[in-house]
Protein backbone atom coordinates (compact mmCIF):
# COMPACT_ATOMS: atom_id res chain seq x y z
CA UNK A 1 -36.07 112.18 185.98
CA UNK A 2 -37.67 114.74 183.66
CA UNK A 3 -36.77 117.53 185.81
CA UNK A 4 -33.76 120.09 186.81
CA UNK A 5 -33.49 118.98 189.89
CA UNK A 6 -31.40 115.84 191.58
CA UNK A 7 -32.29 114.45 195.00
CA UNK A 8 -34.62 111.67 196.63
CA UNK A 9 -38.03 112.65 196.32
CA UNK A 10 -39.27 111.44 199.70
CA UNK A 11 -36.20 113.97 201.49
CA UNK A 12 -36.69 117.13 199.65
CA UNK A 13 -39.35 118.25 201.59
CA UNK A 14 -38.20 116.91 204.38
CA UNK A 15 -35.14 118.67 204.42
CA UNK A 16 -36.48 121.75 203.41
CA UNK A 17 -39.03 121.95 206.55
CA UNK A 18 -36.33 120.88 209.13
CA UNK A 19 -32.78 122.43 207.64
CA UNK A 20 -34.68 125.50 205.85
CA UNK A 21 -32.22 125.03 203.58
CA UNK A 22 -31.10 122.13 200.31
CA UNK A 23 -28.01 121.98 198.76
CA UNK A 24 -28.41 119.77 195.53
CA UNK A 25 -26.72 119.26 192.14
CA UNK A 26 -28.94 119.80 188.91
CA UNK A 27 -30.04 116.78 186.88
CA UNK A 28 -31.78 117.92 183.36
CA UNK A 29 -31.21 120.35 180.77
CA UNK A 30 -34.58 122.65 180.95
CA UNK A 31 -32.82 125.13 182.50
CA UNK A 32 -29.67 125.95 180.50
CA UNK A 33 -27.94 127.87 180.15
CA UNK A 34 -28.16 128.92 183.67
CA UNK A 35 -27.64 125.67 185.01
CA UNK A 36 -26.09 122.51 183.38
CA UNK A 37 -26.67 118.90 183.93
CA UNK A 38 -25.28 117.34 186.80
CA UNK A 39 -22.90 119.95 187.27
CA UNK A 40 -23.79 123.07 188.87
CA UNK A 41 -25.24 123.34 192.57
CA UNK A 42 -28.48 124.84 193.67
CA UNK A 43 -29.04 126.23 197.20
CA UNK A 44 -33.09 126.26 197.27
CA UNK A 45 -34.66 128.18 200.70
CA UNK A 46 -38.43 128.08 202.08
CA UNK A 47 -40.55 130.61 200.05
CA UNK A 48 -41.35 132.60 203.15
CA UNK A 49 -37.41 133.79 203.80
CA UNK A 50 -37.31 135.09 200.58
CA UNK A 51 -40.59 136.45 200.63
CA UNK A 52 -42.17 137.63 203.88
CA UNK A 53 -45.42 137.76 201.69
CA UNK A 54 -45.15 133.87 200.93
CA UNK A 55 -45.31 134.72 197.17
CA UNK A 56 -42.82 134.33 193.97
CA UNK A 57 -42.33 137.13 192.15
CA UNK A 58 -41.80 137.22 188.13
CA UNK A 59 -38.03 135.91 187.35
CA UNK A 60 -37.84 133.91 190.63
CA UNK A 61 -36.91 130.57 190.15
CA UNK A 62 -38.93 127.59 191.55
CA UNK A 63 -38.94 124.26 193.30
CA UNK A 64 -42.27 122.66 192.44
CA UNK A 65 -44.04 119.13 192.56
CA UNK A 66 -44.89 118.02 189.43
CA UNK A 67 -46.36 114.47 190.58
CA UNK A 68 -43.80 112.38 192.39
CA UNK A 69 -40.73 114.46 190.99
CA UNK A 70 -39.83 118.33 192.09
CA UNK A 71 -39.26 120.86 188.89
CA UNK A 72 -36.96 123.84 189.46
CA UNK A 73 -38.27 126.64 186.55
CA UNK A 74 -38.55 130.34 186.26
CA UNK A 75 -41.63 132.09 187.17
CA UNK A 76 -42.51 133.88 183.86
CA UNK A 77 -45.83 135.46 184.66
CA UNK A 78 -48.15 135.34 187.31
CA UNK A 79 -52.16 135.15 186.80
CA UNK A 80 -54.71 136.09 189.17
CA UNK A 81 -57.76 134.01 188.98
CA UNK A 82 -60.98 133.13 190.73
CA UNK A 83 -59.37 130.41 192.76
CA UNK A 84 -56.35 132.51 193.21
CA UNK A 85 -53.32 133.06 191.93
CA UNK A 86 -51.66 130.95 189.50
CA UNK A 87 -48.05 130.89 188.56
CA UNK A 88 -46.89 130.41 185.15
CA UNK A 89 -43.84 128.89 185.25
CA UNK A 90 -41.26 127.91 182.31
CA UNK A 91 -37.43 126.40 182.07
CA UNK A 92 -35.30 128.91 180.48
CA UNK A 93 -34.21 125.79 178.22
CA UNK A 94 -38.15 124.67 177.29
CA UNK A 95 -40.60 126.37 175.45
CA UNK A 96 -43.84 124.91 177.12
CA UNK A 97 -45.31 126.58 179.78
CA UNK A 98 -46.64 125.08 183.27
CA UNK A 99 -49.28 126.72 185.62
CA UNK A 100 -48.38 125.64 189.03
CA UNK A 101 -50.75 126.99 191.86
CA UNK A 102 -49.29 128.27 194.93
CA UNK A 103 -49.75 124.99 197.46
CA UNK A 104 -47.14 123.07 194.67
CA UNK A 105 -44.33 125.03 195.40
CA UNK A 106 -42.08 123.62 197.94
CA UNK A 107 -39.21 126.11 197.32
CA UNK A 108 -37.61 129.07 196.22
CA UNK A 109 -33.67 129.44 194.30
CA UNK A 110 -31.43 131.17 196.93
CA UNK A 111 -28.13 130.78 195.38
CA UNK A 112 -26.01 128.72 192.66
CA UNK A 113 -23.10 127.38 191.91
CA UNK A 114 -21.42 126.83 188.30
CA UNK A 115 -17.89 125.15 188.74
CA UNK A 116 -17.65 125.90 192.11
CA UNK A 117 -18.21 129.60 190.91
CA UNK A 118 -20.48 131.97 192.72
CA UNK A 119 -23.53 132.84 190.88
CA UNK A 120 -25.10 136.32 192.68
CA UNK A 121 -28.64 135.92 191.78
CA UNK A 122 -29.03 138.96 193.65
CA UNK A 123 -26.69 140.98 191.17
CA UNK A 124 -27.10 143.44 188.20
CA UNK A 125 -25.58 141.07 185.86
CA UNK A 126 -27.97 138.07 186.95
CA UNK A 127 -31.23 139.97 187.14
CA UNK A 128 -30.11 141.39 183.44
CA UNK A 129 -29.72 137.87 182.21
CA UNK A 130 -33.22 136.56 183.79
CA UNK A 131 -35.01 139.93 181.91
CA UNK A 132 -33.15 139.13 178.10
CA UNK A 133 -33.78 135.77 178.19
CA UNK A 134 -37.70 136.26 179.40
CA UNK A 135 -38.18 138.69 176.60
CA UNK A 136 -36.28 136.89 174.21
CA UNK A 137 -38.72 133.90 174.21
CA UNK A 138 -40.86 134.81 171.11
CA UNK A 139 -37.57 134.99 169.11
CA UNK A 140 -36.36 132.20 170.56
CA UNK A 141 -39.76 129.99 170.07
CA UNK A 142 -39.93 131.34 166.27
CA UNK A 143 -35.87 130.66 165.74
CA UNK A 144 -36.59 126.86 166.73
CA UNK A 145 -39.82 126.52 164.79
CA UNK A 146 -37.94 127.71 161.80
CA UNK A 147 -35.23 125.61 162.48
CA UNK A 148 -37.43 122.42 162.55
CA UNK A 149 -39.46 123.40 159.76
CA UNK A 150 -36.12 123.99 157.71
CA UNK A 151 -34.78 120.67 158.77
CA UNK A 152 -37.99 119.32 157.74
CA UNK A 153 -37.85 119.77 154.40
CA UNK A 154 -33.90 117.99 153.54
């Protein structure tokens, strides 16, 4: 599944609408280093509990549909449009962007696990990690261009 998220497509919404709550494992690498591959444990809640507004915010981190697979990425920006608003949404691993529009999202990050460790997504040292590593994409998109073009040429 080319996706960071683990669990049967046809229950995930399902689950979601009658539990208001899924507890998962991670399957994927787009979003390390936050969350590693069949490891770590995501608790994802309906978009309204977080949000009274029914709207992500920049850093949140999404459950989307991409197709017949869900996608759990970072909200990176967030583009108002003609049709509406538009979310553009990346994995803190990737360095391709997705713009997912508001009736894909199925889900919102509530809480994490790494090694049965606590991650506070509500705390100072999360919400500093989410800002660095948004800001640090343009370094980190010219580091691996350089690195490929450098690899390249032996």
């Amino acid at each position: 599944m080319d996706s960071s998220f683990s669990s049967s497509v046809e229950n995930v919404e399902q689950v979601l609408n009658n539990e208001k709550i899924l507890v998962s494992t991670t399957a994927g690498v787009s979003m390390w280093p936050m969350l590693y591959n069949r490891r770590d444990t995501i608790i994802v809640g309906q978009l309204a509990a977080v949000h009274p507004d029914n709207l992500l915010h920049k850093y949140d981190v999404a459950l989307y549909r991409r197709g017949d697979s869900y996608v759990l990425h970072r909200v990176v920006g967030i583009r108002h449009t003609e049709q509406g608003i538009l979310y553009l949404i990346r994995g803190d691993n990737t360095y391709t962007n997705e713009y997912v529009y508001p009736a894909q999202i199925i889900g919102i990050l509530v809480g994490c696990y790494r090694k049965n460790k606590k991650i506070n997504i509500n705390g100072i040292g999360y919400r500093l990690y989410t800002r660095v590593w948004v800001w640090s994409y343009p370094l980190r998109f010219i580091y691996k261009k350089l690195r490929l073009y450098l690899s390249s040429l032996l």
